[in-house]
Protein backbone atom coordinates (compact mmCIF):
# COMPACT_ATOMS: atom_id res chain seq x y z
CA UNK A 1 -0.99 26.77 180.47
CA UNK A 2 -3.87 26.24 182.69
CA UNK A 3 -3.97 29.75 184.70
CA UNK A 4 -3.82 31.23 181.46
CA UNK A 5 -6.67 29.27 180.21
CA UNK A 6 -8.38 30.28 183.67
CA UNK A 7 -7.75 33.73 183.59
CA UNK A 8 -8.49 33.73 179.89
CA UNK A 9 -12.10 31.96 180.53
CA UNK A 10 -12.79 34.65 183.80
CA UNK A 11 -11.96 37.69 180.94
CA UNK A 12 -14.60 36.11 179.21
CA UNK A 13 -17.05 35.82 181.50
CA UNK A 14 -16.97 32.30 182.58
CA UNK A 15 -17.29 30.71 186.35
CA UNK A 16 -13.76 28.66 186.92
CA UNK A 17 -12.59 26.20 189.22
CA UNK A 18 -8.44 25.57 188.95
CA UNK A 19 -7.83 21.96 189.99
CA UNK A 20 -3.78 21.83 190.47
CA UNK A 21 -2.68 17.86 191.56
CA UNK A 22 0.65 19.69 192.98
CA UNK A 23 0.63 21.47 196.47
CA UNK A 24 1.49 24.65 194.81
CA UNK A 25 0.43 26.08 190.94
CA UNK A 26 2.64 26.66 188.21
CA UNK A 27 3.71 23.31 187.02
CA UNK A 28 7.40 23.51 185.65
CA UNK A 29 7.46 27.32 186.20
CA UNK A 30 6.79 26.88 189.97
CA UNK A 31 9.73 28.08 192.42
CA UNK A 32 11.24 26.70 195.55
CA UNK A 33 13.45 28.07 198.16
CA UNK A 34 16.57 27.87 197.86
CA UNK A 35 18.26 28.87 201.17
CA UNK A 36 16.60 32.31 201.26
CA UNK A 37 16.86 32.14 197.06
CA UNK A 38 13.17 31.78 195.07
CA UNK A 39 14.08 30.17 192.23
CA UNK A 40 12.22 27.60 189.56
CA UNK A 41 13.13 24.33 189.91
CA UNK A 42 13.20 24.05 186.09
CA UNK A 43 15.23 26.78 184.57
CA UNK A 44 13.30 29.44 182.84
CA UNK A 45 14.87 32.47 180.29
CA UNK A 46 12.63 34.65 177.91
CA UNK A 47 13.49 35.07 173.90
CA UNK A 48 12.71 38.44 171.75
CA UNK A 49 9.95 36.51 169.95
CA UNK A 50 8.31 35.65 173.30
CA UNK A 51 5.11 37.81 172.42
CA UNK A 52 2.65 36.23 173.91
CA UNK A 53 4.72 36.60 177.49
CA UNK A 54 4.71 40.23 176.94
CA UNK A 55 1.33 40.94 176.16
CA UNK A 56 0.44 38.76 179.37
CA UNK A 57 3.22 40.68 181.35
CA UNK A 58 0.97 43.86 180.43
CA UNK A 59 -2.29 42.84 180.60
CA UNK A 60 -1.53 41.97 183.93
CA UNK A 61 0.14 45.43 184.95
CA UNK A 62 3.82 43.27 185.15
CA UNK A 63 5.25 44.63 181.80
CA UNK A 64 8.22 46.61 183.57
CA UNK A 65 9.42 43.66 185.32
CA UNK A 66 11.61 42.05 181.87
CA UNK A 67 14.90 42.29 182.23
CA UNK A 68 17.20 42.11 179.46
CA UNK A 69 21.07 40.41 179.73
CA UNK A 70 23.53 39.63 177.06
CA UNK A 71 24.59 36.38 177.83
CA UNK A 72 27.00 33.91 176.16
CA UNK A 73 27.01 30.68 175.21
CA UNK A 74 30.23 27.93 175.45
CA UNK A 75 30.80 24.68 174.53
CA UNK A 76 33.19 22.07 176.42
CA UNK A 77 35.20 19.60 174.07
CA UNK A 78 38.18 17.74 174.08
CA UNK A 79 38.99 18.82 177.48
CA UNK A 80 38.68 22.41 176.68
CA UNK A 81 35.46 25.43 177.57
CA UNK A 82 35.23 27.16 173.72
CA UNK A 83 33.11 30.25 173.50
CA UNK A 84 30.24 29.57 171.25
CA UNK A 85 27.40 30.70 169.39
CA UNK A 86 28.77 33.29 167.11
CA UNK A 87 30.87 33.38 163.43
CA UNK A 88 34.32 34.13 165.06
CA UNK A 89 33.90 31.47 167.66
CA UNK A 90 33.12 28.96 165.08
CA UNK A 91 35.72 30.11 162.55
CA UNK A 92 38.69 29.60 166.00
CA UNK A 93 37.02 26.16 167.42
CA UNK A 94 40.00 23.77 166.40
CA UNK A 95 39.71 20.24 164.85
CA UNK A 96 37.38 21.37 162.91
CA UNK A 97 37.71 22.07 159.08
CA UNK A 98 37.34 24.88 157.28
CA UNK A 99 34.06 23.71 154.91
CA UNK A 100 32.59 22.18 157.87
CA UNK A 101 32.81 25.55 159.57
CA UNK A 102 31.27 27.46 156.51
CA UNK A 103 28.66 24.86 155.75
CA UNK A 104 27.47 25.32 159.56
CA UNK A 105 27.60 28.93 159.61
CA UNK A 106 25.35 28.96 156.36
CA UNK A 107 23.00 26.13 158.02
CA UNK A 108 22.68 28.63 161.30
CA UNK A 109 22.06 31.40 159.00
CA UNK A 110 19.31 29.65 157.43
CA UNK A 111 17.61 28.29 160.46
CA UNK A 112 17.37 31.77 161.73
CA UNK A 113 16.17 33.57 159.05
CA UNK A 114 13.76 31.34 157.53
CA UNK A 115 10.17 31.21 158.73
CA UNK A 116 8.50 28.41 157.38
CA UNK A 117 10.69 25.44 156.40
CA UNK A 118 7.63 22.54 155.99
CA UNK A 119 9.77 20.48 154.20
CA UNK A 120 11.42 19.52 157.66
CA UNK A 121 8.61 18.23 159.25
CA UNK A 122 9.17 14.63 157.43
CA UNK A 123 13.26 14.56 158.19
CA UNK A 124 15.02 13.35 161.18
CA UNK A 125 17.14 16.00 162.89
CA UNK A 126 20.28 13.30 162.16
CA UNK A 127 19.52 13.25 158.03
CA UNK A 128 18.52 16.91 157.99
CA UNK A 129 21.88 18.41 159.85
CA UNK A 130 23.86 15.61 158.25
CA UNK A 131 23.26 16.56 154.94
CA UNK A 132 23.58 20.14 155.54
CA UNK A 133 26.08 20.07 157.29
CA UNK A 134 28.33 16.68 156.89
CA UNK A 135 28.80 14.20 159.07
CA UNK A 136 31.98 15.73 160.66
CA UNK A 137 29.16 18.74 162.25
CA UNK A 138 27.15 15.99 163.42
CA UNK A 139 29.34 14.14 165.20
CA UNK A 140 31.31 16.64 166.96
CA UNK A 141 28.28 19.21 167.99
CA UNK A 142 24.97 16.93 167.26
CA UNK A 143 25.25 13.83 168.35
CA UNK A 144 26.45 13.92 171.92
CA UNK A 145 23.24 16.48 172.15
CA UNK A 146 20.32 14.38 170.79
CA UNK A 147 22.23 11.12 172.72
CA UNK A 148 21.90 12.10 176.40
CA UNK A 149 18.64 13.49 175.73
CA UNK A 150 16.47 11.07 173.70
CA UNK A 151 18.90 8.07 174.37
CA UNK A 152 17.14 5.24 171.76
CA UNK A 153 15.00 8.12 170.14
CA UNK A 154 17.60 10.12 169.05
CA UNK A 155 18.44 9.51 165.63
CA UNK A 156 14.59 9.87 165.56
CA UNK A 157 13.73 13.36 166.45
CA UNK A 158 11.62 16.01 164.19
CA UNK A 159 13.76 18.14 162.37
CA UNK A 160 10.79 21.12 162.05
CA UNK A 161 11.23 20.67 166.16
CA UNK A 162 14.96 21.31 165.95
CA UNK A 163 14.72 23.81 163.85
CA UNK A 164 12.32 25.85 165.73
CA UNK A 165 14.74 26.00 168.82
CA UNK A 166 17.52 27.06 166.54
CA UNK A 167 15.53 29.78 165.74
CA UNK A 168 13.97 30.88 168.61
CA UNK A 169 17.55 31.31 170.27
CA UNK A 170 18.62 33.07 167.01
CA UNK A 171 16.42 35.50 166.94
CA UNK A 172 16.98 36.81 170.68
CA UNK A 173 20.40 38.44 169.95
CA UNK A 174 21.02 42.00 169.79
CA UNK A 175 23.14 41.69 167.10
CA UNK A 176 25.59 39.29 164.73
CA UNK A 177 28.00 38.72 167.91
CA UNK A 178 25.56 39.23 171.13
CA UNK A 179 23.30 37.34 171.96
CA UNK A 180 20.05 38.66 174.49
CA UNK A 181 18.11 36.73 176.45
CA UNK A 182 15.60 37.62 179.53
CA UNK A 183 14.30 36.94 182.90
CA UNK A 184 10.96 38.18 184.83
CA UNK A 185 12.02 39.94 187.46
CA UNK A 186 11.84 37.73 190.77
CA UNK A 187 11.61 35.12 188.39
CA UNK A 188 8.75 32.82 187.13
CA UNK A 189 6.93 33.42 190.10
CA UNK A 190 6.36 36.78 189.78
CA UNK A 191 4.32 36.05 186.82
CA UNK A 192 2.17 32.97 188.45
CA UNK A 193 1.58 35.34 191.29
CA UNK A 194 0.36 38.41 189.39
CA UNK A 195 -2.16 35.43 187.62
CA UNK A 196 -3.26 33.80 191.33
CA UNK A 197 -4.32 37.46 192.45
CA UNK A 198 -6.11 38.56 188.87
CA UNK A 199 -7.85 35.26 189.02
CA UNK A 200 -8.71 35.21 192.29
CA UNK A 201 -9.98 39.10 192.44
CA UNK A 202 -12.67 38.26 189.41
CA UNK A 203 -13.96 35.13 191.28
CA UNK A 204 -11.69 32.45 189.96
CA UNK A 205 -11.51 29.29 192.53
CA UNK A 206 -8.07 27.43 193.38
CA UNK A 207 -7.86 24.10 194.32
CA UNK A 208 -4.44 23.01 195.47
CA UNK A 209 -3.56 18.74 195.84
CA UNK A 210 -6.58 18.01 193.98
CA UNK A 211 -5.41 15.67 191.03
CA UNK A 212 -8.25 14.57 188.60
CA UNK A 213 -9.22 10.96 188.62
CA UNK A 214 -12.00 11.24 186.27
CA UNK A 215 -13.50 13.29 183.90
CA UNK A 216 -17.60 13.02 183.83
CA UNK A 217 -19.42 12.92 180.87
CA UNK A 218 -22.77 12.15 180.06
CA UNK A 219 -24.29 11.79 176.07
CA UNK A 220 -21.65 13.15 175.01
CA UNK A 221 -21.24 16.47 176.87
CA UNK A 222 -18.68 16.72 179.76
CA UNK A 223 -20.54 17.08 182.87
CA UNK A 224 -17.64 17.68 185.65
CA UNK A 225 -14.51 16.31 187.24
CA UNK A 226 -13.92 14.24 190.04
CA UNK A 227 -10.75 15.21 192.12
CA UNK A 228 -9.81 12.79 195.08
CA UNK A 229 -11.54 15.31 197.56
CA UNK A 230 -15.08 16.17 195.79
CA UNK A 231 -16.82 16.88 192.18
CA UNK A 232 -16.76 19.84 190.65
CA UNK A 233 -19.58 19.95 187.70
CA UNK A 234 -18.25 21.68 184.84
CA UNK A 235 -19.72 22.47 181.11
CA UNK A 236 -16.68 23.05 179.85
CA UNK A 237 -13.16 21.20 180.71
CA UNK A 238 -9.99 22.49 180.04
CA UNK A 239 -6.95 19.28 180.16
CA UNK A 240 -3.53 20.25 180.81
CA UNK A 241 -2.21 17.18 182.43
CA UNK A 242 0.15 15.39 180.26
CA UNK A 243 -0.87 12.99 177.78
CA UNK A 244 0.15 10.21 179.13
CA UNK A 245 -2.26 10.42 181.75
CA UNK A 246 -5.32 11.18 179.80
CA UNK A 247 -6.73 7.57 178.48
CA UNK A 248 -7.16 6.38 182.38
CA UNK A 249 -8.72 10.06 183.39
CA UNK A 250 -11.27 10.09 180.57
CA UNK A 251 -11.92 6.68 179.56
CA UNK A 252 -15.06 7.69 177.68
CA UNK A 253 -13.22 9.18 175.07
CA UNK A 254 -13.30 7.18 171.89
CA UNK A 255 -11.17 3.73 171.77
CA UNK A 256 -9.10 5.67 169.11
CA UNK A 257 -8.66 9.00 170.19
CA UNK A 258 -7.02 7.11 173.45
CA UNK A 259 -4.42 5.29 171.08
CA UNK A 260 -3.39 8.99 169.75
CA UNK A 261 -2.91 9.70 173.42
CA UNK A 262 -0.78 6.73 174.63
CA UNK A 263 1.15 6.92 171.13
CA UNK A 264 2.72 9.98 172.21
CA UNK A 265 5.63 9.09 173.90
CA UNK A 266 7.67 11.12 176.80
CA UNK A 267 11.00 11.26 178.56
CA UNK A 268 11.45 12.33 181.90
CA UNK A 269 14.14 15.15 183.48
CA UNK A 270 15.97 15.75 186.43
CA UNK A 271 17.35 18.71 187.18
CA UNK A 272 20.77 18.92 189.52
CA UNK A 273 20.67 22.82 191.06
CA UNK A 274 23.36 23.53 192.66
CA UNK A 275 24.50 26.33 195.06
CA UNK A 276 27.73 27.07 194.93
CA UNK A 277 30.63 29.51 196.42
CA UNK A 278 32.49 29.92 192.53
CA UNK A 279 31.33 30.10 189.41
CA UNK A 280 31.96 27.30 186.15
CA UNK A 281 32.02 29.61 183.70
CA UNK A 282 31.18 32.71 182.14
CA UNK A 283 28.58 31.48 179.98
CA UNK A 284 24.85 30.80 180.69
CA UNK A 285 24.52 27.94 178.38
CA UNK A 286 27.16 25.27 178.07
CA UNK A 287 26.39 22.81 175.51
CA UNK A 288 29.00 19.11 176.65
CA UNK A 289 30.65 16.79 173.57
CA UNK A 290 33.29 14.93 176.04
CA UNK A 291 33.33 11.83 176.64
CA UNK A 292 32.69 10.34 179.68
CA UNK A 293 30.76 13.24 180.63
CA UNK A 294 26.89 12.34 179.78
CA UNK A 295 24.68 15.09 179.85
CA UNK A 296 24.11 17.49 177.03
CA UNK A 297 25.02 20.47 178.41
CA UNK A 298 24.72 22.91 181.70
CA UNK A 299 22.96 26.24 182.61
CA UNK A 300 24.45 28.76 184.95
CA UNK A 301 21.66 30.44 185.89
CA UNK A 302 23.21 33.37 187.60
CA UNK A 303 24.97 34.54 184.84
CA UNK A 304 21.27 35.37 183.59
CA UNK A 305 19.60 36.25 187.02
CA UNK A 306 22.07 37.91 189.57
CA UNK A 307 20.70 36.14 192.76
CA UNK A 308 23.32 37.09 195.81
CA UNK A 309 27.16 36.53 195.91
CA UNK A 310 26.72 32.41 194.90
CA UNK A 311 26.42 30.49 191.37
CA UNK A 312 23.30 28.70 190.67
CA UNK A 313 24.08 25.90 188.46
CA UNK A 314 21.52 23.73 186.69
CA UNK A 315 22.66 20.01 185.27
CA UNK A 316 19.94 18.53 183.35
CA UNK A 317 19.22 15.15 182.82
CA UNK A 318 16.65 14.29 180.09
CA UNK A 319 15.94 10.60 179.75
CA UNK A 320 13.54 7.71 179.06
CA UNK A 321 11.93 7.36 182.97
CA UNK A 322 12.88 3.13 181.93
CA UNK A 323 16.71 4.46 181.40
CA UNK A 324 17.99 3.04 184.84
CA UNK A 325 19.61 6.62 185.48
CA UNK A 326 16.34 8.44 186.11
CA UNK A 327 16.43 5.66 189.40
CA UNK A 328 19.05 7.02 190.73
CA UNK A 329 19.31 8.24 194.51
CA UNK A 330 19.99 11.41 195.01
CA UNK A 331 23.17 11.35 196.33
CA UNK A 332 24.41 9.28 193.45
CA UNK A 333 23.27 12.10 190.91
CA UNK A 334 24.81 14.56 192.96
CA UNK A 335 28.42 12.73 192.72
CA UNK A 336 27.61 12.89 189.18
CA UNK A 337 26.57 16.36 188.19
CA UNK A 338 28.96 18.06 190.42
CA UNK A 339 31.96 15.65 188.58
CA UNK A 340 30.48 17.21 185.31
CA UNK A 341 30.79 20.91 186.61
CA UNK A 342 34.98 19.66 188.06
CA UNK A 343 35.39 18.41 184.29
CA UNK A 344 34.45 21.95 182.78
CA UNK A 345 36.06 23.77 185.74
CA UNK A 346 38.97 21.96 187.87
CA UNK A 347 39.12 24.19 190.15
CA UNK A 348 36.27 23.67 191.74
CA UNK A 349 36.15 21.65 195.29
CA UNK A 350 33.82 19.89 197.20
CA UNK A 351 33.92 22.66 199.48
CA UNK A 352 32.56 25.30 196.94
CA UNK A 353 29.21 23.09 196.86
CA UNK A 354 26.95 25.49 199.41
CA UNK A 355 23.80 23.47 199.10
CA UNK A 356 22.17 20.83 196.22
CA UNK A 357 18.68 20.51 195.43
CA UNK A 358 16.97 17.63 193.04
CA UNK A 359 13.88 18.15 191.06
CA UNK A 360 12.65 15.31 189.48
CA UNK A 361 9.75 15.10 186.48
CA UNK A 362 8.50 11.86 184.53
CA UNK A 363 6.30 13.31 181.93
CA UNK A 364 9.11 16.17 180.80
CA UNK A 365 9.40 16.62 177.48
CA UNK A 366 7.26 14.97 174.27
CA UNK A 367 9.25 13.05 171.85
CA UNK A 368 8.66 14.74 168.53
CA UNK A 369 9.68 12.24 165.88
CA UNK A 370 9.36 13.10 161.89
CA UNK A 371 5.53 13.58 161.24
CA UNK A 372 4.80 14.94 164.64
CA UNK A 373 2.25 17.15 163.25
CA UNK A 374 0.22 14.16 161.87
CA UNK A 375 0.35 12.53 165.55
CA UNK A 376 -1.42 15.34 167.84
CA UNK A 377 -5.29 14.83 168.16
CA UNK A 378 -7.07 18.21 168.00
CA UNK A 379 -7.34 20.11 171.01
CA UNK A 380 -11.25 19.97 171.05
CA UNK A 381 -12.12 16.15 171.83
CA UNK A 382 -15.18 14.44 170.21
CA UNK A 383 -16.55 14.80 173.72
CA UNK A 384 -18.84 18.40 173.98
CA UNK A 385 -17.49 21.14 175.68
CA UNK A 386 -13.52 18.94 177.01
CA UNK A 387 -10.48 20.48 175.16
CA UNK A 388 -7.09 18.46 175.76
CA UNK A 389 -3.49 19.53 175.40
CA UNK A 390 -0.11 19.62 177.20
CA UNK A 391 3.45 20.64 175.77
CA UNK A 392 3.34 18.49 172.81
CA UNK A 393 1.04 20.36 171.46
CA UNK A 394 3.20 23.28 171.43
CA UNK A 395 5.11 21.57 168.39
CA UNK A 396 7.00 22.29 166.18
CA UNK A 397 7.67 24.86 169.21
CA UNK A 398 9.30 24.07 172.17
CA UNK A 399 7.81 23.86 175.46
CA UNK A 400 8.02 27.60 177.47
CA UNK A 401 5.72 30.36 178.54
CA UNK A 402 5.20 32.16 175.72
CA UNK A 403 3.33 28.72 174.26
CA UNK A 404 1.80 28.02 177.31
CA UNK A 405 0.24 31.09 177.60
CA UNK A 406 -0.56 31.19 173.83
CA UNK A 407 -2.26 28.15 173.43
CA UNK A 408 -3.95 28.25 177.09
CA UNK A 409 -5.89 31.55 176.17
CA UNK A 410 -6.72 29.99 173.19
CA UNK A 411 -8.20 27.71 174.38
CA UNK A 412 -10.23 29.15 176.68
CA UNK A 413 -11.65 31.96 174.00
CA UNK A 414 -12.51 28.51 172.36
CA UNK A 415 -15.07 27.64 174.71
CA UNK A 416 -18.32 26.43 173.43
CA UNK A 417 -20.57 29.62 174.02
CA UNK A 418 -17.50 32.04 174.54
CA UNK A 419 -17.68 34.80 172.72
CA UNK A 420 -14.45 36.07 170.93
């Protein structure tokens, strides 16, 4: 979100400094190296209704570097890998019966071909697919979902916000039975490095391991920003650190515009990627109801990106950052995930693992309870010239690069003195 803003505000004629706390920019788009492999350390995929992407990909000259896949989705109960995602795999998933099947179908119809559903945004995600669906649907496909990902918030989540990713993944299909989804070829880097050069070639300034300890302001007007190194004055400030962070960086905001911030609460991920010499499954997506397996689901990342002769594996762990889990060493979470991946796959070995990397992130996702909408502050603060926003803001959307870059240009064209 924030080298969009920046490149956004050069467009526009404005002088920019980038202040990144991280060693490298991106945020959870950035890539590592993965034994010769550049790959994200948060898995990435592009939808059809990614439109904002694709008008960045061309402004910025990158437009022929989507790639499109059809890719499959699977989902691993009772000790068996179903294939998933379409009518005929839901009509031959057993144990389930046959009005729960057709009231499920007709609830995925709906989500995906509906494009304003406001009633939602008062419902939990439990009530709303409960009484679409009955609780049989819940149970078997919902529940193990929401559990291992909001753990005491889930029978509390934002139905709009459920919806929305129903959707999103609906509409990327190229028909019925296929789903579609893409990649950016060289991944998400290729895209944050086309942005570093444009934003560098009209003047923009990068300033790498330079977290923000305090915004300046001064009668009201935002004056600059103090990064652990030096002050940059500013007359505008753009805030895309998350929320959590924001009372103790800008403490002259207004007593109640900090509660909004601190009310918004977030759960931290970790993200298993493994390397290895066979491959789980067929499917890029996974979604888990097993028990004794506790994650929500996998991501095979190579059956979207081809990337060599190996399997890249993602196992995500979304959590409270209190949930004693997200303190686990690595080597315990390791044991875990690759126990997960046996469970789905037996024959896998210990010797299949080629290598294992961790990434770890405390402010991952928002949690988007029923009248989320209500709970955001406004992206321009009461403060002259500082706008404020991270993922939650993206709601009822989910987080991704097509709403980063959306709402970061945004705000940037929103600049006091900007002209659209």
């Amino acid at each position: 979100m924030g080298l969009a803003a920046a490149y956004q505000a050069l467009l526009d004629g404005c002088d920019v400094d980038i202040l990144e706390a991280s060693a490298e920019p991106g945020g959870m788009a950035a890539h590592f190296d993965f034994g010769g492999i550049s790959i994200e350390r948060f898995y990435h995929f592009v939808c059809k209704t990614d439109y904002p992407t694709f008008e960045l990909l061309a402004d910025l000259g990158i437009a022929d570097k989507m790639r499109w896949v059809p890719t499959t989705m699977g989902f691993y109960n009772q000790g068996k890998l179903h294939p998933w995602g379409d009518p005929i795999s839901l009509l031959k998933l057993p144990g389930v019966s046959l009005i729960s099947k057709l009231r499920y179908g007709l609830f995925a119809f709906a989500c995906v071909h509906r494009d304003r559903w406001p009633e939602l945004e008062h419902k939990s995600a439990k009530e709303w697919i409960t009484r679409s669906c009955g609780q049989e649907i819940y149970d078997r496909f919902w529940h193990p979902l929401l559990h291992f990902k909001y753990y005491e918030y889930a029978d509390n989540i934002s139905a709009a916000w459920i919806w929305t990713r129903i959707r999103r993944i609906g509409k990327s299909r190229k028909n019925i039975m296929q789903e579609q989804l893409g990649y950016i070829d060289g991944g998400s880097k290729t895209l944050v490095d086309a942005l570093l050069k444009a934003i560098e070639q009209r003047g923009g300034r990068l300033h790498l391991k330079a977290p923000v300890r305090h915004v300046a302001t001064e009668n009201g007007r935002v004056t600059g920003v103090d990064a652990f190194s030096e002050h940059v004055p500013a007359d505008a400030v753009i805030s895309t650190v998350p929320t959590p962070l924001i009372s103790r960086m800008i403490p002259d905001l207004p007593p109640e515009w900090r509660a909004r911030y601190e009310a918004i609460h977030n759960i931290g991920v970790i993200c298993v990627i493994l390397k290895l010499r066979r491959s789980v499954s067929p499917h890029f997506w996974v979604n888990i109801s097993e028990n004794g397996v506790e994650i929500p689901g996998i991501i095979e990342f190579s059956n979207l990106r081809s990337i060599g002769d190996d399997a890249i594996v993602y196992v995500p762990y979304y959590m409270p950052i209190t949930n004693p889990k997200f303190s686990w060493p690595d080597d315990r979470l390791r044991e875990e995930a690759f126990f997960c991946l046996q469970r789905i796959n037996p024959a896998l070995t210990p010797e299949d693992i080629v290598d294992v990397k961790i990434a770890r992130l405390k402010h991952g996702q928002p949690v988007c309870e029923p009248g989320f909408a209500a709970k955001i502050p406004p992206v321009q603060t009461p403060i002259h010239g500082l706008q404020i926003a991270d993922t939650c803001f993206y709601y009822p959307e989910d987080r991704g690069i097509a709403e980063s870059v959306r709402l970061g240009r945004a705000m940037a064209r929103a600049i006091p003195g900007v002209q659209p």
